[in-house]
Protein backbone atom coordinates (compact mmCIF):
# COMPACT_ATOMS: atom_id res chain seq x y z
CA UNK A 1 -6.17 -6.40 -9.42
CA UNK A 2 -4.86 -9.66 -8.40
CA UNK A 3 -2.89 -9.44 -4.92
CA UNK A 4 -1.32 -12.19 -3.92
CA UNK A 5 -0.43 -12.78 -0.21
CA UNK A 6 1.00 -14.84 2.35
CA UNK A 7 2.75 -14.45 6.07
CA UNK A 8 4.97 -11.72 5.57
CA UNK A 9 6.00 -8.59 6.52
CA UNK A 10 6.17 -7.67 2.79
CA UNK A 11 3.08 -8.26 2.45
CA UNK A 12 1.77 -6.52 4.99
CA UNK A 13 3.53 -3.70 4.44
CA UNK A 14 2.27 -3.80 0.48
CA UNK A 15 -1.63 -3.97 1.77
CA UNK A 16 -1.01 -0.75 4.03
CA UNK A 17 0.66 0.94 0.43
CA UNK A 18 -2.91 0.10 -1.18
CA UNK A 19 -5.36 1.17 1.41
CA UNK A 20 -3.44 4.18 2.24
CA UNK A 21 -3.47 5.12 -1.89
CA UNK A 22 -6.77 6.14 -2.72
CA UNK A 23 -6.12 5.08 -6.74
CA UNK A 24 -5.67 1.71 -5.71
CA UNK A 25 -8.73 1.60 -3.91
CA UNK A 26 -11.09 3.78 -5.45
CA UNK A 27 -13.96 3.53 -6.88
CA UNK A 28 -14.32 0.67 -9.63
CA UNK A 29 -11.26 -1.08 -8.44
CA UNK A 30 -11.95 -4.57 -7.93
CA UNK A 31 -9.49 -6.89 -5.76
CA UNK A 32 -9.16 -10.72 -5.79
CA UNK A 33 -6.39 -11.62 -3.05
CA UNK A 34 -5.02 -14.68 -3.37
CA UNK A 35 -2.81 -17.28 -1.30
CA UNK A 36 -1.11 -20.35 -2.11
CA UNK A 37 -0.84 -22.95 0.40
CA UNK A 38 2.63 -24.62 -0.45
CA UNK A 39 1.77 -28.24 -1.01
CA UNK A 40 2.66 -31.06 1.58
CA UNK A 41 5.32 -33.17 -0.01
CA UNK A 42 3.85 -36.24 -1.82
CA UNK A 43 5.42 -39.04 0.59
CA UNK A 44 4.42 -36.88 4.17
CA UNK A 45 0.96 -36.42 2.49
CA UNK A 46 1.08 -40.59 1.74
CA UNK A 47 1.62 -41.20 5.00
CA UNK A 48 -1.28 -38.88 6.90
CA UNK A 49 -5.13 -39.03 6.73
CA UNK A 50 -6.47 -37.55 4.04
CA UNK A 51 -9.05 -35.77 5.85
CA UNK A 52 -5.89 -34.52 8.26
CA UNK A 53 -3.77 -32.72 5.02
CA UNK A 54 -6.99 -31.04 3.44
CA UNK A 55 -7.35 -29.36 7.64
CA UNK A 56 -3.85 -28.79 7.28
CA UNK A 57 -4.54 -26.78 3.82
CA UNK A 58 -7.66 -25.12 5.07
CA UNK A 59 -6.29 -23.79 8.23
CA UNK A 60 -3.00 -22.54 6.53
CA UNK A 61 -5.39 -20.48 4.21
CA UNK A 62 -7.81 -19.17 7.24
CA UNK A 63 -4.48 -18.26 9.43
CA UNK A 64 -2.86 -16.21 6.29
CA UNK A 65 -6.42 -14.71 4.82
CA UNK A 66 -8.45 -14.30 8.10
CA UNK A 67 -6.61 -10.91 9.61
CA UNK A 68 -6.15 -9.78 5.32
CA UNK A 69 -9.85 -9.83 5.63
CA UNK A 70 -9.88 -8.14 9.05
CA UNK A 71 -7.71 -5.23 8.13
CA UNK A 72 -9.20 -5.12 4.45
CA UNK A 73 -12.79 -4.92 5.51
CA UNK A 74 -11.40 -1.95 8.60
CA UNK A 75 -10.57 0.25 5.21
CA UNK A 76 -13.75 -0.58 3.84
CA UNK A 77 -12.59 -3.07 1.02
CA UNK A 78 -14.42 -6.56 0.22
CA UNK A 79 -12.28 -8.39 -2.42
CA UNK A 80 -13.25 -11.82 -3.78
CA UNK A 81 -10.50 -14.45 -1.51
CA UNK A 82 -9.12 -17.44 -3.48
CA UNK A 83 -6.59 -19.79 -1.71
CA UNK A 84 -5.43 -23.21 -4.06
CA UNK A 85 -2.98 -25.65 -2.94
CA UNK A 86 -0.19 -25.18 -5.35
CA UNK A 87 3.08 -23.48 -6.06
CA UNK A 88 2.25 -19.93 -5.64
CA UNK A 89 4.39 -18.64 -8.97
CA UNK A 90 3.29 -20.63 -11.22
CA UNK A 91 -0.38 -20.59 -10.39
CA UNK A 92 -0.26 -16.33 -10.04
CA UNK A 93 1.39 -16.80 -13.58
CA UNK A 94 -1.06 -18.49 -14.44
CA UNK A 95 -4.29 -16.47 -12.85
CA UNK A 96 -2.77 -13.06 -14.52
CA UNK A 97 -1.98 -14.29 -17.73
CA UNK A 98 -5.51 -15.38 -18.10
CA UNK A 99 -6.72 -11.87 -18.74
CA UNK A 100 -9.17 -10.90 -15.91
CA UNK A 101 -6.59 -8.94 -13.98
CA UNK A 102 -4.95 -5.65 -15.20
CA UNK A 103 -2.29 -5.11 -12.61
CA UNK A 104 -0.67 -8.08 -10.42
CA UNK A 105 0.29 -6.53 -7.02
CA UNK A 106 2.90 -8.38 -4.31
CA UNK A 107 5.26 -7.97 -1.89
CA UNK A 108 8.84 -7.90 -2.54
CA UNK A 109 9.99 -11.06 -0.10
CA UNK A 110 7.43 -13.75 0.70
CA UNK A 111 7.63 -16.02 3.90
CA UNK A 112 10.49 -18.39 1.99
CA UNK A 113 12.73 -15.65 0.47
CA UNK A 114 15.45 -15.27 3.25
CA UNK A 115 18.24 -16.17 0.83
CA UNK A 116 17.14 -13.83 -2.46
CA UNK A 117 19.29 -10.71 -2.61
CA UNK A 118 17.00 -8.65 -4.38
CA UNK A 119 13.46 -9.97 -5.03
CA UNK A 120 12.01 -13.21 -3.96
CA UNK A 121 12.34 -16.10 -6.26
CA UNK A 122 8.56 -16.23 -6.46
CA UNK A 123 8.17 -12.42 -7.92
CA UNK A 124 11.44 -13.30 -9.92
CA UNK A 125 9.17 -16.40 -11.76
CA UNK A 126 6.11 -14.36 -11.79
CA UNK A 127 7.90 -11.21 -13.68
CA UNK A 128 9.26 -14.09 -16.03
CA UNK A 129 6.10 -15.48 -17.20
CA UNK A 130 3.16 -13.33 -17.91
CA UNK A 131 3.04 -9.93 -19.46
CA UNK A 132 0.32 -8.65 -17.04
CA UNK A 133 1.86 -5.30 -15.34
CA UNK A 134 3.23 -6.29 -12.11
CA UNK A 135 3.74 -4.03 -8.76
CA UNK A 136 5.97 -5.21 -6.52
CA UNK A 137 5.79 -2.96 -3.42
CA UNK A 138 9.08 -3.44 -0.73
């Protein structure tokens, strides 16, 4: 399964539905959890120190993945983590479509999807490009 994660309640709530399911964490199930750190835009990331955007990137992915691990490794789960600067849709697209994972799991709002009346606009994109199974838990 590929989970992808980030700040959010949803997603929080959506790694509680898995550990508490024991067919989503059984035995032979076998979790990558994933988190895109949104990219700085290109002119702020001209401006700053190199070295200063790739701490920004690395402690954006250590303050989202570190307590996923915490709570993950409580229930007795240790997934593979993968974090990649990029736009989180197209790169989950991307990771599912490439036929390792049978079953993309996310949460129903991320961190940016305040304004979406239904889904997020990054499970909207996701849905609309790959033809892995998707579960989108609320």
């Amino acid at each position: 399964m590929l989970i992808a994660v980030d700040d959010s309640d949803c997603s929080k709530r959506m790694l509680a539905y898995l550990v508490s399911h024991e067919r989503w964490c059984g035995q032979g199930q076998a979790w990558t959890i994933f988190h895109a750190v949104p990219p700085v835009p290109h002119r702020a990331a001209a401006l700053a120190d190199a070295d200063r955007v790739e701490d920004y990137y690395a402690s954006d992915a250590e303050r989202v993945l570190r307590p996923v691990r915490t709570f993950l490794k409580r229930h007795g789960i240790e997934p593979t983590f993968v974090h990649k600067v990029c736009p989180p849709a197209r790169e989950i697209a991307r990771l599912a479509s490439s036929d390792k994972f049978d079953l993309v799991v996310m949460g129903s709002h991320g961190r940016g999807a305040a304004g979406e009346a239904v889904l997020g606009s990054v499970v909207q994109k996701v849905l609309a490009s790959t033809k892995t199974p998707v579960l989108v838990v609320r």
